[in-house]
N, C-alpha and C. Protein backbone atom coordinates (compact mmCIF):
# COMPACT_ATOMS: atom_id res chain seq x y z
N UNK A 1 34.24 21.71 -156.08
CA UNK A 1 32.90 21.84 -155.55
C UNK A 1 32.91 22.03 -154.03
N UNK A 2 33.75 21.60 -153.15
CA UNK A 2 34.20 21.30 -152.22
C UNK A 2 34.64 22.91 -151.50
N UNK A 3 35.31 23.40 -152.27
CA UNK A 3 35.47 25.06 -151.87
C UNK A 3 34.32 26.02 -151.86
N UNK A 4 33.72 25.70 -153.17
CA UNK A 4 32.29 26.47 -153.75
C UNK A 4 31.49 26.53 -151.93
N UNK A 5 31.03 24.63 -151.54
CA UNK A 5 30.58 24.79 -150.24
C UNK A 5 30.80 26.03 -149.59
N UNK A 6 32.52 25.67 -148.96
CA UNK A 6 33.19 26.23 -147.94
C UNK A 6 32.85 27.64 -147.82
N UNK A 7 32.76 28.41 -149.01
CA UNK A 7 32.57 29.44 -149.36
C UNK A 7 31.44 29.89 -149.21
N UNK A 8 30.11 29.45 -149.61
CA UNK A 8 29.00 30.04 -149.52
C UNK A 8 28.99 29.93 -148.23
N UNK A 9 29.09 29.03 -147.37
CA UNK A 9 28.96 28.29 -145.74
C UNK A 9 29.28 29.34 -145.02
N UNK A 10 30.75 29.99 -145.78
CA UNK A 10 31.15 31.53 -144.69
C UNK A 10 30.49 32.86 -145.13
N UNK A 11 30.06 32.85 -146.16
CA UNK A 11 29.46 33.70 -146.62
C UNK A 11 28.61 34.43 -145.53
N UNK A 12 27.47 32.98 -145.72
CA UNK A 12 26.19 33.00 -145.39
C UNK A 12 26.62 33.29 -143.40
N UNK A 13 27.76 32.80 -142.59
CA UNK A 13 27.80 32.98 -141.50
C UNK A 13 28.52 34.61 -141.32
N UNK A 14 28.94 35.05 -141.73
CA UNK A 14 29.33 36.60 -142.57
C UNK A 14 28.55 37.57 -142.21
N UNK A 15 27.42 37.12 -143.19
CA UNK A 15 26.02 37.99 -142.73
C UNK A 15 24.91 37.75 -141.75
N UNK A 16 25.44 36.38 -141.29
CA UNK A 16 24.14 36.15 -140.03
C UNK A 16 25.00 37.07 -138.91
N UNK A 17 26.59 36.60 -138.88
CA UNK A 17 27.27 37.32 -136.89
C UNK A 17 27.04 39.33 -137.63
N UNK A 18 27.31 39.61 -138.92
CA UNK A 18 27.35 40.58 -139.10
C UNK A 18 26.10 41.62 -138.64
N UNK A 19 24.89 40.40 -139.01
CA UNK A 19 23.60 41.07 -138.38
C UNK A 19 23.41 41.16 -136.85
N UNK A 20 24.10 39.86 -136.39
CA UNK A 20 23.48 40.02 -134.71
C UNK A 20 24.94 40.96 -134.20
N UNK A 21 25.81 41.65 -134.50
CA UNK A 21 27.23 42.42 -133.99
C UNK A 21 26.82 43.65 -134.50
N UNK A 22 26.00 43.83 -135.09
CA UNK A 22 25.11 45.02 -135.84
C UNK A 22 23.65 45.73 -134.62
N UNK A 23 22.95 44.30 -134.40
CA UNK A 23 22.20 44.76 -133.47
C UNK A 23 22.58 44.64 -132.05
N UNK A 24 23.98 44.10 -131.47
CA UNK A 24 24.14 44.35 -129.69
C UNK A 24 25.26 46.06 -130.30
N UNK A 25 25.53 46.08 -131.27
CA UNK A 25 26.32 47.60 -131.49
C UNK A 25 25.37 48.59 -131.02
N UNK A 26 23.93 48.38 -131.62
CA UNK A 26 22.28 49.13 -131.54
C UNK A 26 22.59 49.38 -130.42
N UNK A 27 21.97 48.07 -129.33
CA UNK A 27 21.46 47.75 -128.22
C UNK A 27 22.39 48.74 -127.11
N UNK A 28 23.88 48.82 -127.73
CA UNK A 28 24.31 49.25 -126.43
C UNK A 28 24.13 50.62 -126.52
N UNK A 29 24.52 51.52 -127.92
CA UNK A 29 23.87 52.88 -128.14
C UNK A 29 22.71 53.08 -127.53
N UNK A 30 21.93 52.40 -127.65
CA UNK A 30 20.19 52.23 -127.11
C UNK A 30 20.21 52.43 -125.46
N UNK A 31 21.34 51.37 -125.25
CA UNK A 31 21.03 51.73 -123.73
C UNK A 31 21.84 52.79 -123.03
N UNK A 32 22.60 53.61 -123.69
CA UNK A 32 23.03 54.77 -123.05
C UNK A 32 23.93 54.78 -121.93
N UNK A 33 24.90 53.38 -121.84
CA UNK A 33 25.46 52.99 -121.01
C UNK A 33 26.64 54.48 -120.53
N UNK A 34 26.84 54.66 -119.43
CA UNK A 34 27.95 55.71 -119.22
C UNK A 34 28.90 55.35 -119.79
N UNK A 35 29.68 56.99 -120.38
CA UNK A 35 30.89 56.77 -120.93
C UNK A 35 32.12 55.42 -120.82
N UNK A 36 32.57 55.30 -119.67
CA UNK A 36 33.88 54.26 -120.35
C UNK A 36 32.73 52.64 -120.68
N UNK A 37 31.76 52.76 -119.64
CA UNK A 37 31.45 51.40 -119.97
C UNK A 37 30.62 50.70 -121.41
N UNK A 38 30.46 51.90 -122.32
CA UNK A 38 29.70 52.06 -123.55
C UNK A 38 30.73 51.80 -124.43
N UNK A 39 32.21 52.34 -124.05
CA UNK A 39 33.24 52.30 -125.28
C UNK A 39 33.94 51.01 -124.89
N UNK A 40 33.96 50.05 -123.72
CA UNK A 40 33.96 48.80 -123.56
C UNK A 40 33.62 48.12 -124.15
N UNK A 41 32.67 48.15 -124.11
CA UNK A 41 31.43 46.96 -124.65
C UNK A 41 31.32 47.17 -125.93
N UNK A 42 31.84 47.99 -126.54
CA UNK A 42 32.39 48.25 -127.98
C UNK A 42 33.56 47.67 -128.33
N UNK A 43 34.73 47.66 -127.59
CA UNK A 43 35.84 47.44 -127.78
C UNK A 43 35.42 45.54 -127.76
N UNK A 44 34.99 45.45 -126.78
CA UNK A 44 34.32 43.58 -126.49
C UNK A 44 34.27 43.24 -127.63
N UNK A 45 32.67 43.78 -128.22
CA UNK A 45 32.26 43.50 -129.55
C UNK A 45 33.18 43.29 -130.35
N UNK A 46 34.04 44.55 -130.53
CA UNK A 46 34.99 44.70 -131.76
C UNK A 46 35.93 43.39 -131.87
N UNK A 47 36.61 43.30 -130.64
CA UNK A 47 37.29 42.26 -131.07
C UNK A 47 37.09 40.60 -130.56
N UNK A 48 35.61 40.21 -129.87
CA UNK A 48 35.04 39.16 -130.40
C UNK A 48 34.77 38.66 -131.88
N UNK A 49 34.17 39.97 -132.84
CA UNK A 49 33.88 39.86 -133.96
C UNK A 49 35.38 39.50 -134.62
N UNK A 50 36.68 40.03 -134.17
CA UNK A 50 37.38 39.92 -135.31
C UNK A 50 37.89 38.59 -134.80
N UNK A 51 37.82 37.74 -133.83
CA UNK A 51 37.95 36.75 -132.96
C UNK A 51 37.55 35.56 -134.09
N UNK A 52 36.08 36.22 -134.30
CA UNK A 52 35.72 35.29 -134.57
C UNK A 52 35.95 35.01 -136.80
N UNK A 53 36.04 35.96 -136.78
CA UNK A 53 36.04 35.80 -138.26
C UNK A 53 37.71 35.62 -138.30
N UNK A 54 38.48 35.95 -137.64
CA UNK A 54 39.57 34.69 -137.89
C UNK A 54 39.76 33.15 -138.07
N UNK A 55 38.89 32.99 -136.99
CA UNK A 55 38.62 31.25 -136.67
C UNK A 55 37.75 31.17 -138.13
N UNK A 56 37.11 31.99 -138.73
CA UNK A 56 36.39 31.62 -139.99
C UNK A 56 36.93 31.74 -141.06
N UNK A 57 37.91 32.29 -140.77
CA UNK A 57 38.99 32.24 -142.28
C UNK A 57 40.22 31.16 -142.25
N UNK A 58 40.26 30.53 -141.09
CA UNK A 58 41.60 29.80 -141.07
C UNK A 58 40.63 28.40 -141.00
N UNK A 59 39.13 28.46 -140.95
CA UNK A 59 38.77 27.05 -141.24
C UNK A 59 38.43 26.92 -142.68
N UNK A 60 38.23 28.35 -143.30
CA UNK A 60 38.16 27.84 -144.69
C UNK A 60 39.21 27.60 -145.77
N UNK A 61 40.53 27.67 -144.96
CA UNK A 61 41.78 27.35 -145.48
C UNK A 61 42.17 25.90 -145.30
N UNK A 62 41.23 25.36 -144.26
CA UNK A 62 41.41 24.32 -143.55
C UNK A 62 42.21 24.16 -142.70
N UNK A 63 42.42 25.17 -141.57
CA UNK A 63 43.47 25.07 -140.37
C UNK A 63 42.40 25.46 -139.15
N UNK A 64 41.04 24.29 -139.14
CA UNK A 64 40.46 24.75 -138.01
C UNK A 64 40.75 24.72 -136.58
N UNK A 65 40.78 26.04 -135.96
CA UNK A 65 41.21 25.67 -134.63
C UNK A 65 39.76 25.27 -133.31
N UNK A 66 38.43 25.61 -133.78
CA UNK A 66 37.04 25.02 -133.58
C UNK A 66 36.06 24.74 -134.78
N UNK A 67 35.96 23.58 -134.45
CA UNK A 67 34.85 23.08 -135.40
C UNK A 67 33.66 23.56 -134.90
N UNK A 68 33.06 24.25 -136.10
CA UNK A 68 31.85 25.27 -136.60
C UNK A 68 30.94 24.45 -137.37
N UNK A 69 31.39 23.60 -137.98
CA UNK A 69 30.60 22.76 -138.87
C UNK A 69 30.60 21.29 -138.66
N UNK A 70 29.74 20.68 -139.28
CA UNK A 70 29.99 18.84 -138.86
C UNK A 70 30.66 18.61 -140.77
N UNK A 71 31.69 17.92 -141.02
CA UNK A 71 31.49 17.86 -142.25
C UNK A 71 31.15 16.90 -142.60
N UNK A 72 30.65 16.43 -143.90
CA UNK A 72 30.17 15.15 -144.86
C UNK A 72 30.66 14.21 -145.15
């Protein structure tokens, strides 16, 4: 039952960073930043996001290196 949690818990954080890494991806298209500094701030994104969904897969293995959650 204990995994079942763990699981929906990343799920559900999955699709919340997926939505807000979705809309600063928008935001920076939107703002039309000049060339290198547009493919920056892409590259940022890119690998904050994968930053972070590491730290979310090695806590649901249980090898957290930041606590994301309080547990029970």
């Amino acid at each position: 039952m204990e995994l079942i949690k763990k699981v929906v818990w990343a799920v559900l954080v999955i699709i919340v960073l997926g939505a807000i890494f979705a809309l600063l991806f928008w935001l920076i298209d939107w703002l039309a930043l000049p060339p290198p500094f547009g493919r920056v701030a892409h590259g940022v994104l890119v690998v904050g996001g994968v930053f972070i969904l590491i730290f979310l897969l090695l806590d649901l293995i249980g090898y957290p290196i930041i606590k994301l959650r309080k547990d029970e």
